[in-house]
C-alpha atoms as a PDB file:
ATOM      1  CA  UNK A   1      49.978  21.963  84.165  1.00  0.00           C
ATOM      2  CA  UNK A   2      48.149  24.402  86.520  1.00  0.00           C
ATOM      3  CA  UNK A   3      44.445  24.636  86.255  1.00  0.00           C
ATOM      4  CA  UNK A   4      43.243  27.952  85.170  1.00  0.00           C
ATOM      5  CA  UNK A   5      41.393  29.927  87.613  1.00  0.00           C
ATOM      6  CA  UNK A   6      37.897  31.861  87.100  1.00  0.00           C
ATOM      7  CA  UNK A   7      39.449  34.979  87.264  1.00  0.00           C
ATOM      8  CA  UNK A   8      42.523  34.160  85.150  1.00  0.00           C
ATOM      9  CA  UNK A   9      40.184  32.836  82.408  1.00  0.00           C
ATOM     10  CA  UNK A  10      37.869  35.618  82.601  1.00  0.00           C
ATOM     11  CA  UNK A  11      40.510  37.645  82.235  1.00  0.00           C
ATOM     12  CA  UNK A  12      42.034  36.068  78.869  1.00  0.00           C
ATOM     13  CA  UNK A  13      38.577  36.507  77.467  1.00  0.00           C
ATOM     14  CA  UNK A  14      38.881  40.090  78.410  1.00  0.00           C
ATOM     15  CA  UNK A  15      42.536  40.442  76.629  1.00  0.00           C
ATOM     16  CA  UNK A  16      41.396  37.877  73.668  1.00  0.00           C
ATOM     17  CA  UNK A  17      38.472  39.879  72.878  1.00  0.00           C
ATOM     18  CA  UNK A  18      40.583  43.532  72.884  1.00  0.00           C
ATOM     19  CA  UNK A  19      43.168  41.968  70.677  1.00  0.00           C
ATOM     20  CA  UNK A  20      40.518  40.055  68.227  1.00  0.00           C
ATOM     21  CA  UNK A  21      38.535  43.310  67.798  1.00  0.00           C
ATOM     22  CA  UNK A  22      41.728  45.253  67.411  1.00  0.00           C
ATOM     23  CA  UNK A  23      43.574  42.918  64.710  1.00  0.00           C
ATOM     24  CA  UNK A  24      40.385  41.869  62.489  1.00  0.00           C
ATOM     25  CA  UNK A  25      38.444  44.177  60.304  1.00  0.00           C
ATOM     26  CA  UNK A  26      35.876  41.583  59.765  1.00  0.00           C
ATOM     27  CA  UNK A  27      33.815  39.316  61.880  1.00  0.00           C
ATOM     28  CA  UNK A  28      30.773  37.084  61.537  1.00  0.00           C
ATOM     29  CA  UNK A  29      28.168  36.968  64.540  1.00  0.00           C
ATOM     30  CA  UNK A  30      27.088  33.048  65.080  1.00  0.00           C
ATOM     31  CA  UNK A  31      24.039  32.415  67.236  1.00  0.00           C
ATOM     32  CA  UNK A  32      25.273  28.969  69.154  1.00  0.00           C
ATOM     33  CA  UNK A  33      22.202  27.185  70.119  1.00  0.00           C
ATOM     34  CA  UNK A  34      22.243  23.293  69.780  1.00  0.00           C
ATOM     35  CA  UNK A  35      25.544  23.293  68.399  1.00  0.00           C
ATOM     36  CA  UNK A  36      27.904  20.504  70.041  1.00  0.00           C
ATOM     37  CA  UNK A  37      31.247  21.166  70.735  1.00  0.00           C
ATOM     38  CA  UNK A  38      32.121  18.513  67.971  1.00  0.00           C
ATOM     39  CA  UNK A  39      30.356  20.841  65.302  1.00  0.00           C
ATOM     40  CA  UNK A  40      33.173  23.471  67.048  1.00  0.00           C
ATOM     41  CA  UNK A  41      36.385  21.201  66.812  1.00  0.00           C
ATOM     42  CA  UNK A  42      34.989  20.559  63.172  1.00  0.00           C
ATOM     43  CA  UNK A  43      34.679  24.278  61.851  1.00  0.00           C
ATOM     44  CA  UNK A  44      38.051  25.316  63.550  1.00  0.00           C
ATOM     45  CA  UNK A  45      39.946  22.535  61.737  1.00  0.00           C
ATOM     46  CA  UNK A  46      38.096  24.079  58.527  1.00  0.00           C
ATOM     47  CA  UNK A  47      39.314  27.333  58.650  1.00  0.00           C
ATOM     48  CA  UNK A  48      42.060  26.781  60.758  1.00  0.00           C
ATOM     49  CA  UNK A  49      45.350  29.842  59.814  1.00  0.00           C
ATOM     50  CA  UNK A  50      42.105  31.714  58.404  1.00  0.00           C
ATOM     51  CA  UNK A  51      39.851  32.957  61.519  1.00  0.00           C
ATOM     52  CA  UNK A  52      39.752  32.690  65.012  1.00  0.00           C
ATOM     53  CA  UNK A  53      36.520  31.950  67.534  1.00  0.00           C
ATOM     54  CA  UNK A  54      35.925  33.954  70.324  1.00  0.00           C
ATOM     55  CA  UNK A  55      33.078  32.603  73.212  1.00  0.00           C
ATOM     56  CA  UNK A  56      32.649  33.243  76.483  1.00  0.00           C
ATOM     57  CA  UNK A  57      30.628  35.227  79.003  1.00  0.00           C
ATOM     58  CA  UNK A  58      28.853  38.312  77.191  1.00  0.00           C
ATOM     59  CA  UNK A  59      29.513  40.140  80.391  1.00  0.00           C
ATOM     60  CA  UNK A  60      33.168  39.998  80.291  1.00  0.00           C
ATOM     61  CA  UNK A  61      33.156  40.556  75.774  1.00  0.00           C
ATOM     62  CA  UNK A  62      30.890  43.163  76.326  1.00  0.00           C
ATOM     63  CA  UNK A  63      33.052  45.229  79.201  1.00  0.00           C
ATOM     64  CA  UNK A  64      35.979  44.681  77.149  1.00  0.00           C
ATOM     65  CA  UNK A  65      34.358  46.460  74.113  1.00  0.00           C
ATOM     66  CA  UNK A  66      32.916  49.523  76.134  1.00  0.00           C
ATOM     67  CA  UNK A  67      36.494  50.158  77.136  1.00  0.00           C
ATOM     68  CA  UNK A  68      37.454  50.472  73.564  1.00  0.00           C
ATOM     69  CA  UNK A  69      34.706  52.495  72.616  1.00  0.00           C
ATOM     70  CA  UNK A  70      32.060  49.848  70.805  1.00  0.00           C
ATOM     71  CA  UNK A  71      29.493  50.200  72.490  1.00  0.00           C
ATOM     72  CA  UNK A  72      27.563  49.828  69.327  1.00  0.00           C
ATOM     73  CA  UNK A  73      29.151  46.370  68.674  1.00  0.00           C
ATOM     74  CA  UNK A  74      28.299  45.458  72.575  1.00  0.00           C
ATOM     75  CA  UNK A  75      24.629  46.613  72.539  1.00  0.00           C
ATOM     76  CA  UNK A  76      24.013  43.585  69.654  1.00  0.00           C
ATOM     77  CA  UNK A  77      25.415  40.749  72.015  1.00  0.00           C
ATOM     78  CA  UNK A  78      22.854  39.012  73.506  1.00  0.00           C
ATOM     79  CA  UNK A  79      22.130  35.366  73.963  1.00  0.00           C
ATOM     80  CA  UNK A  80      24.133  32.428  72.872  1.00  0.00           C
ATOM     81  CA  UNK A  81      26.363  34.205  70.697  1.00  0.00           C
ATOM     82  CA  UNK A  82      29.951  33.596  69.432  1.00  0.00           C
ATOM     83  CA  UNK A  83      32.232  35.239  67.221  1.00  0.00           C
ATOM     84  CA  UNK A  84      34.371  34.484  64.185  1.00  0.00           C
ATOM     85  CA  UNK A  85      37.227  36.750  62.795  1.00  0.00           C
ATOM     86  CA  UNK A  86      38.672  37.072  59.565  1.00  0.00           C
ATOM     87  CA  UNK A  87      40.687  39.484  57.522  1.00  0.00           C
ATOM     88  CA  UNK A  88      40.517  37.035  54.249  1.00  0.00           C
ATOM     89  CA  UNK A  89      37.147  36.054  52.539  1.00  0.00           C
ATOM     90  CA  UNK A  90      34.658  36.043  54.898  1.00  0.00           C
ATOM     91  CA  UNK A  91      33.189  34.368  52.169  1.00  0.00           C
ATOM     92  CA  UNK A  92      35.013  31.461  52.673  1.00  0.00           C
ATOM     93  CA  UNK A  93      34.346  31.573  56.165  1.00  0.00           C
ATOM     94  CA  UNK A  94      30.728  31.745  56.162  1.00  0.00           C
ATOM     95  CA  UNK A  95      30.958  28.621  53.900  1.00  0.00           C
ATOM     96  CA  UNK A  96      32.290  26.720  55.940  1.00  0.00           C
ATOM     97  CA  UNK A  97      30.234  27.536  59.203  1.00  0.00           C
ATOM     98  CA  UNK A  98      26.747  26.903  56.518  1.00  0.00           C
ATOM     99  CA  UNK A  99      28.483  23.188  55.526  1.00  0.00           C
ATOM    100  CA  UNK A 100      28.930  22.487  59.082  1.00  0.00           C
ATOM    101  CA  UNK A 101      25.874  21.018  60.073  1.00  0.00           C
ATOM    102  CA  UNK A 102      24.350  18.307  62.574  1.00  0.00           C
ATOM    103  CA  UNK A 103      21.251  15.822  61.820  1.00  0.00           C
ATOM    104  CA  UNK A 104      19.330  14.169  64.686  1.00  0.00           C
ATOM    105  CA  UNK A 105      16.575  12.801  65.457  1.00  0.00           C
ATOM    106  CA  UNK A 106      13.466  14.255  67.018  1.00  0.00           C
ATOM    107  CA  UNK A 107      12.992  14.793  70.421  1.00  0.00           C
ATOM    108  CA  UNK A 108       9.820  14.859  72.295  1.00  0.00           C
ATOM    109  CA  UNK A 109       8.465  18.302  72.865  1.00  0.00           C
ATOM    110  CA  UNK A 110      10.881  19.963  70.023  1.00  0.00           C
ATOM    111  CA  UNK A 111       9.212  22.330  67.376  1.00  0.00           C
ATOM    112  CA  UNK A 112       9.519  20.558  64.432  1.00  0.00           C
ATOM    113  CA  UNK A 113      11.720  22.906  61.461  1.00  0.00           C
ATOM    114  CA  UNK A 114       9.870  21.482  58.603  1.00  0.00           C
ATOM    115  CA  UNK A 115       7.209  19.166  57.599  1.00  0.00           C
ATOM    116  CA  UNK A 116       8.488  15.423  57.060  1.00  0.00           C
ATOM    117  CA  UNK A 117       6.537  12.861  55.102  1.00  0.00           C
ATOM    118  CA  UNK A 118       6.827   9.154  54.900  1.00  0.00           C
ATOM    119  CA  UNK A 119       6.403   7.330  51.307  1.00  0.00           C
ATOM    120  CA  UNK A 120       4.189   4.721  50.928  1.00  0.00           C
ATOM    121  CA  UNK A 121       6.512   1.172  50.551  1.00  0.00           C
ATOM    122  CA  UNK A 122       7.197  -1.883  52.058  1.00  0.00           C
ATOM    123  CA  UNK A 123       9.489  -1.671  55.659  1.00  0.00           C
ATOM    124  CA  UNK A 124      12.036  -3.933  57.053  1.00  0.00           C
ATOM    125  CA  UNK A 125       9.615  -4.238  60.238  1.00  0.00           C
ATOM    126  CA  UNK A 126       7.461  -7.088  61.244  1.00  0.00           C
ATOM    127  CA  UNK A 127       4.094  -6.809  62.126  1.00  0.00           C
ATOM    128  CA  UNK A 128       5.040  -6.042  65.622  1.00  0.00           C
ATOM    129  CA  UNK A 129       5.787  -2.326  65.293  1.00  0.00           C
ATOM    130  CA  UNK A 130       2.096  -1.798  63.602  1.00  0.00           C
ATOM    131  CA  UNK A 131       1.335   0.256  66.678  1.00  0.00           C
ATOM    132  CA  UNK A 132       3.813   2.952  66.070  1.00  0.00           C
ATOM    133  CA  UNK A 133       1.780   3.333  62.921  1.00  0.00           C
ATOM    134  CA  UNK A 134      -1.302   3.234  64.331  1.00  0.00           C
ATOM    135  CA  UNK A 135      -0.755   6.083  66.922  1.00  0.00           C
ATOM    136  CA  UNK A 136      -0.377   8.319  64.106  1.00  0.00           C
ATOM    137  CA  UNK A 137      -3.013   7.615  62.330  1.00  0.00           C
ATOM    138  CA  UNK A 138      -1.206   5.988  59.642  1.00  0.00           C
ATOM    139  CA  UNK A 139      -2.728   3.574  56.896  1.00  0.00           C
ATOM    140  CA  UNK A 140      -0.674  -0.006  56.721  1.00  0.00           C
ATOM    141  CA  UNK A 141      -0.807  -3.541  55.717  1.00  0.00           C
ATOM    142  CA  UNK A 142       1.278  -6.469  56.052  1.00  0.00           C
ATOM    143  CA  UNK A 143       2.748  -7.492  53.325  1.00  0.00           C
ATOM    144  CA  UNK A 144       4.700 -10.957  53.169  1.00  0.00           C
ATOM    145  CA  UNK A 145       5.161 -10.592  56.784  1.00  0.00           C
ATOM    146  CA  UNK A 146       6.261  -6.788  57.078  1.00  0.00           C
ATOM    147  CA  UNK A 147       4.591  -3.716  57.358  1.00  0.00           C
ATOM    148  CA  UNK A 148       3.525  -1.359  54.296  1.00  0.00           C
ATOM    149  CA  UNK A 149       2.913   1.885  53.819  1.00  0.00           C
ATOM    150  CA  UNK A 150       0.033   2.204  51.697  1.00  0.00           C
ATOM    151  CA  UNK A 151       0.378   6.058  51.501  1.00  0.00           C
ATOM    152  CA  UNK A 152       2.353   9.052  51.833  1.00  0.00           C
ATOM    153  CA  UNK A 153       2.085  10.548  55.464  1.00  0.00           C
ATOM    154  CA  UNK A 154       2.786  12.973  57.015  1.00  0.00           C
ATOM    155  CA  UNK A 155       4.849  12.300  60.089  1.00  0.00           C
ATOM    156  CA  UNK A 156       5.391  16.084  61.481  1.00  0.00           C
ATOM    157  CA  UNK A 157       4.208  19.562  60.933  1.00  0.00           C
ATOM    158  CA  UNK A 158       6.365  22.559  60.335  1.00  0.00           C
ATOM    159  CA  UNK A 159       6.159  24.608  63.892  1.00  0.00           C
ATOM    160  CA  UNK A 160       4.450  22.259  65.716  1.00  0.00           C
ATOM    161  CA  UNK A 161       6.039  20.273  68.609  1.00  0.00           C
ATOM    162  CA  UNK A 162       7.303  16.977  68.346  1.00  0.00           C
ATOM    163  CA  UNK A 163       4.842  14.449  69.846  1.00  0.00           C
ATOM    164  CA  UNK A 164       6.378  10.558  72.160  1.00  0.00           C
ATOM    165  CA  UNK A 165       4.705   8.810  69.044  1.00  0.00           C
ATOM    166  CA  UNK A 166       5.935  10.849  66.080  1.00  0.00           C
ATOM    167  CA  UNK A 167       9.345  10.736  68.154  1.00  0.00           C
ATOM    168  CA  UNK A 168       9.161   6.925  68.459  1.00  0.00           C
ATOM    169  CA  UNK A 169       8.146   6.012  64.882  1.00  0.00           C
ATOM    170  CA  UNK A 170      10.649   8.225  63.688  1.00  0.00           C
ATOM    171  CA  UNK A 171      13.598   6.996  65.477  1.00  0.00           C
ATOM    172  CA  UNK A 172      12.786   3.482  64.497  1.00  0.00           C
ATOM    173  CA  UNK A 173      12.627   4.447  60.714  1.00  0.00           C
ATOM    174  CA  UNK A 174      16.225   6.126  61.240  1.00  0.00           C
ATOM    175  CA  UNK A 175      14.698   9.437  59.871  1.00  0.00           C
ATOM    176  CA  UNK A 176      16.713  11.979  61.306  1.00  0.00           C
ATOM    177  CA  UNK A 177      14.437  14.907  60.367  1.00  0.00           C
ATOM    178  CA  UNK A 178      16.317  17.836  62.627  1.00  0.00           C
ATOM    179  CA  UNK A 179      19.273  19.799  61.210  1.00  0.00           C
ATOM    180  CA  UNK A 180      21.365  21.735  63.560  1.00  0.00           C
ATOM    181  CA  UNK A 181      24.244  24.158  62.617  1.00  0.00           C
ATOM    182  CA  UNK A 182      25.826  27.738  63.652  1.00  0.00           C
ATOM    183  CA  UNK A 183      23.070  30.523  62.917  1.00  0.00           C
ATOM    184  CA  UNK A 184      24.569  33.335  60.863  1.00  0.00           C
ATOM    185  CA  UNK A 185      22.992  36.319  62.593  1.00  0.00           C
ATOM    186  CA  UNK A 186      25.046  39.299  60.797  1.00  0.00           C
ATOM    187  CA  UNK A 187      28.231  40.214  59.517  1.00  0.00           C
ATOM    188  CA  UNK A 188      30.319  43.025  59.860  1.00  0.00           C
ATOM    189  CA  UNK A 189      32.992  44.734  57.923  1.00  0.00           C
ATOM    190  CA  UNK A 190      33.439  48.518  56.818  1.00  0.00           C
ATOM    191  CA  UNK A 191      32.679  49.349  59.967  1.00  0.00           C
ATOM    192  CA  UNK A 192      28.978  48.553  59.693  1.00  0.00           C
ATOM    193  CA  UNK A 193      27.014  45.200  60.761  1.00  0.00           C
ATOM    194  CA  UNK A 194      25.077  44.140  57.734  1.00  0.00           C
ATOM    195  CA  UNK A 195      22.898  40.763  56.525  1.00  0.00           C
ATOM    196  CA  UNK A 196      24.689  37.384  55.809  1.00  0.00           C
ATOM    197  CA  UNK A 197      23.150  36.907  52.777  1.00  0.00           C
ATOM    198  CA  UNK A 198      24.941  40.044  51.241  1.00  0.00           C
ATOM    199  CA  UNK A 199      28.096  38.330  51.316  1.00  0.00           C
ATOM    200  CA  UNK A 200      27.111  36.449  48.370  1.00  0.00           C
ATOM    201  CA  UNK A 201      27.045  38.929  46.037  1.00  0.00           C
ATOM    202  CA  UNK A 202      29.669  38.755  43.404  1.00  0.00           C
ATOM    203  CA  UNK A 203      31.469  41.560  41.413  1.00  0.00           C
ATOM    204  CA  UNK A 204      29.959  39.785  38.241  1.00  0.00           C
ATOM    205  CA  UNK A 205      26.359  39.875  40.456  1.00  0.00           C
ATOM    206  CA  UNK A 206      26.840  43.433  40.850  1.00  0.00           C
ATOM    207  CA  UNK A 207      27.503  44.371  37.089  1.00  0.00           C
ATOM    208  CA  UNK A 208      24.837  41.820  36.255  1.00  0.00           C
ATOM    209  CA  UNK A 209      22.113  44.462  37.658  1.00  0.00           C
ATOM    210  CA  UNK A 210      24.333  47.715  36.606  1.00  0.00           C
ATOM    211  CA  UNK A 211      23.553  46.021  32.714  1.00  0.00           C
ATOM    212  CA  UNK A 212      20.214  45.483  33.534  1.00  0.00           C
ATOM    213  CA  UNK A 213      19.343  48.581  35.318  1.00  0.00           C
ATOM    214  CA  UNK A 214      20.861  50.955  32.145  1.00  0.00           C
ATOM    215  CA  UNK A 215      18.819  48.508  30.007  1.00  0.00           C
ATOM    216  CA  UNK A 216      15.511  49.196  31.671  1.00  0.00           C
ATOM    217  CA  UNK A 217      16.936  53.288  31.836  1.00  0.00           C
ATOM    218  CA  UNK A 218      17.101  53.208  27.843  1.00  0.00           C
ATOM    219  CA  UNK A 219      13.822  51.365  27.258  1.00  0.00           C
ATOM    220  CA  UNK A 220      12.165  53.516  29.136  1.00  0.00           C
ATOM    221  CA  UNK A 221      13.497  56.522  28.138  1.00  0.00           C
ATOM    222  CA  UNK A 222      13.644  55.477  24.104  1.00  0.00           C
ATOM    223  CA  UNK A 223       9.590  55.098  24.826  1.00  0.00           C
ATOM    224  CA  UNK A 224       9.079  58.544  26.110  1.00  0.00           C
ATOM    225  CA  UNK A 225      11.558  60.639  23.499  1.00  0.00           C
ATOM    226  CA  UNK A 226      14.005  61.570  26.329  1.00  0.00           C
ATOM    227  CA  UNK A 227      17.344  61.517  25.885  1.00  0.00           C
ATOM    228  CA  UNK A 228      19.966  60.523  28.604  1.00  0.00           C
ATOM    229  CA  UNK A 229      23.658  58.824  28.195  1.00  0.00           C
ATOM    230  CA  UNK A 230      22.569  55.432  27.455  1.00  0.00           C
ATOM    231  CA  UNK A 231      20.160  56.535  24.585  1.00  0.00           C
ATOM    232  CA  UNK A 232      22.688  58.558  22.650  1.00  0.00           C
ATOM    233  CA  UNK A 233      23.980  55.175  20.380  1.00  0.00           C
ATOM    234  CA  UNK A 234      20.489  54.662  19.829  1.00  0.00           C
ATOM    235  CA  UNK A 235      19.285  58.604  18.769  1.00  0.00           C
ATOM    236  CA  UNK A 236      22.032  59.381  17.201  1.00  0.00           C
ATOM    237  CA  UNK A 237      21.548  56.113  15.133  1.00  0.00           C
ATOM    238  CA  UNK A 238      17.978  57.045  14.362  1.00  0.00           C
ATOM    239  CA  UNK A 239      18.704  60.279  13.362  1.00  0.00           C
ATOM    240  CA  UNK A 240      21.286  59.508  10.497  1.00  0.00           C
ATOM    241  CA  UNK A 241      18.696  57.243   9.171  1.00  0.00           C
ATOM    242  CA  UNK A 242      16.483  60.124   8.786  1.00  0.00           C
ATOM    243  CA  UNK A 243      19.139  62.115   7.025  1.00  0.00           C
ATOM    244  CA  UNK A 244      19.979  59.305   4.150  1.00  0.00           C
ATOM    245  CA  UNK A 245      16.240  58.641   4.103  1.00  0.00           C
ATOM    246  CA  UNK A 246      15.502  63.014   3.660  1.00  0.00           C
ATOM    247  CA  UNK A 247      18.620  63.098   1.202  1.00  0.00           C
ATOM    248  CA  UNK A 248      17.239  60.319  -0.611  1.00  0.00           C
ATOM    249  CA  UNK A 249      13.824  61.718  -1.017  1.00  0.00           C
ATOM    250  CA  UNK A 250      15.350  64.897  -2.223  1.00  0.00           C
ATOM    251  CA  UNK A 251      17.865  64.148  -4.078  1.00  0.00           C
ATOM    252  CA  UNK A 252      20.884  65.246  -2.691  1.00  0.00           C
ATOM    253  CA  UNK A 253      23.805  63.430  -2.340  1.00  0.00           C
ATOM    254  CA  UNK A 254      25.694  62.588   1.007  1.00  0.00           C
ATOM    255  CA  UNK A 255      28.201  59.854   1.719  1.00  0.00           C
ATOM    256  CA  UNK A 256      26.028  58.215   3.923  1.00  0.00           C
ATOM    257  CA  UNK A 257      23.142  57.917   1.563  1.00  0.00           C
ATOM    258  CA  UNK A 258      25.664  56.097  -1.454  1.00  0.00           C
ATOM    259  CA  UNK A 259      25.199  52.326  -0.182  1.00  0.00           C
ATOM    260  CA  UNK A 260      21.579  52.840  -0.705  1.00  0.00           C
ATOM    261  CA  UNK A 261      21.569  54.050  -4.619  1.00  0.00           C
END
């Protein structure tokens, strides 16, 4: 099998990308940073017959696009970007990219995503690996012949970078503290780019706040005497109390007042 030139493969990008953007109505944007190209094999067995990936030089995606008139799709590629299409559930798709994560340990001089603590308790190691304790300012004791914790720690600090000793104790605890996975940076469908997290929201989400918008409507409109669509069950329920309670003050007989004799 011939090896594929430069040219040759920057020009199936160019024909890929036409023919992706042409077939698909939807696609997902993926920001690709620290993502292995085992995370990659992974995801496309995962939605394999439902999407396809599309990554290569922005250069040659965005030329391709200008030619077909999206520029406003091109101007938002930037980076180390990659796209996914689908004309099923993007749902689904976004899933599956959000499940397909990575843990690893720290490496020196990497910001730290999130604070980590260590629990107090009793290790497996001896009294030999006190030191990587000890750099860190954190409170031990041997206990028969391995090293204890006597307190919760704090190993690293949300935003801060990633120190040789906080690396080092770390990676001999087998605390793997750093999660790595495809970055959802936007979605688009209906001809618009809009947040990832919409996605998520359900027909039954949507009536959920229709409900509970016409309930907050009525209550407020019950307490101030006005009367819109959503108030009529409720006036018109109030007012035919007032006529059996007039009728029965008076006298007079209606039907609606007869239960009440």
């Amino acid at each position: 099998m011939s090896k594929v030139s430069p040219k040759e493969r920057k020009q199936l990008l160019f024909t890929h990308t036409k023919d992706y953007f042409t077939h698909y109505t939807q696609f997902i944007v993926v920001g690709l940073n620290n993502v292995t190209s085992s995370q990659l094999q992974s995801a496309k067995q995962a939605w394999q017959g439902k999407a396809e990936f599309l990554f290569g030089k922005n250069t040659t995606i965005k030329k391709a696009l200008r030619d077909m008139g999206h520029e406003d799709i091109a101007s938002r590629i930037f980076g180390n970007v990659a796209f996914i299409f689908t004309n099923g559930d993007v749902r689904e798709i976004k899933q599956i990219v959000e499940d397909n994560k990575r843990n690893t340990f720290a490496k020196v001089g990497a910001i730290a995503q999130t604070d980590v603590w260590i629990e107090k308790k009793v290790t497996s190691m001896g009294p030999d690996k006190t030191s990587f304790f000890q750099a860190l300012g954190i409170s031990t004791k041997i206990t028969k012949g391995k090293v204890e914790i006597i307190q919760n720690s704090k190993a690293l600090t949300e935003g801060e970078k990633v120190t040789p000793s906080q690396a080092n104790l770390l990676a001999i605890m087998d605390i793997q503290p750093f999660v790595y996975a495809m970055k959802l940076e936007s979605i688009y469908g209906d001809k618009q780019f809009y947040e990832p997290w919409i996605a998520d929201i359900t027909d039954k989400d949507v009536e959920s706040s229709l409900v509970e918008m016409a309930q907050r409507v009525t209550a407020c409109a019950l307490g101030m005497g006005t009367i819109v669509k959503t108030t009529v069950p409720f006036d018109t329920k109030n007012a035919l109390r007032k006529v059996v309670a007039l009728s029965l003050a008076i006298g007079y007989d209606v039907d609606l007042a007869k239960p009440f004799k």
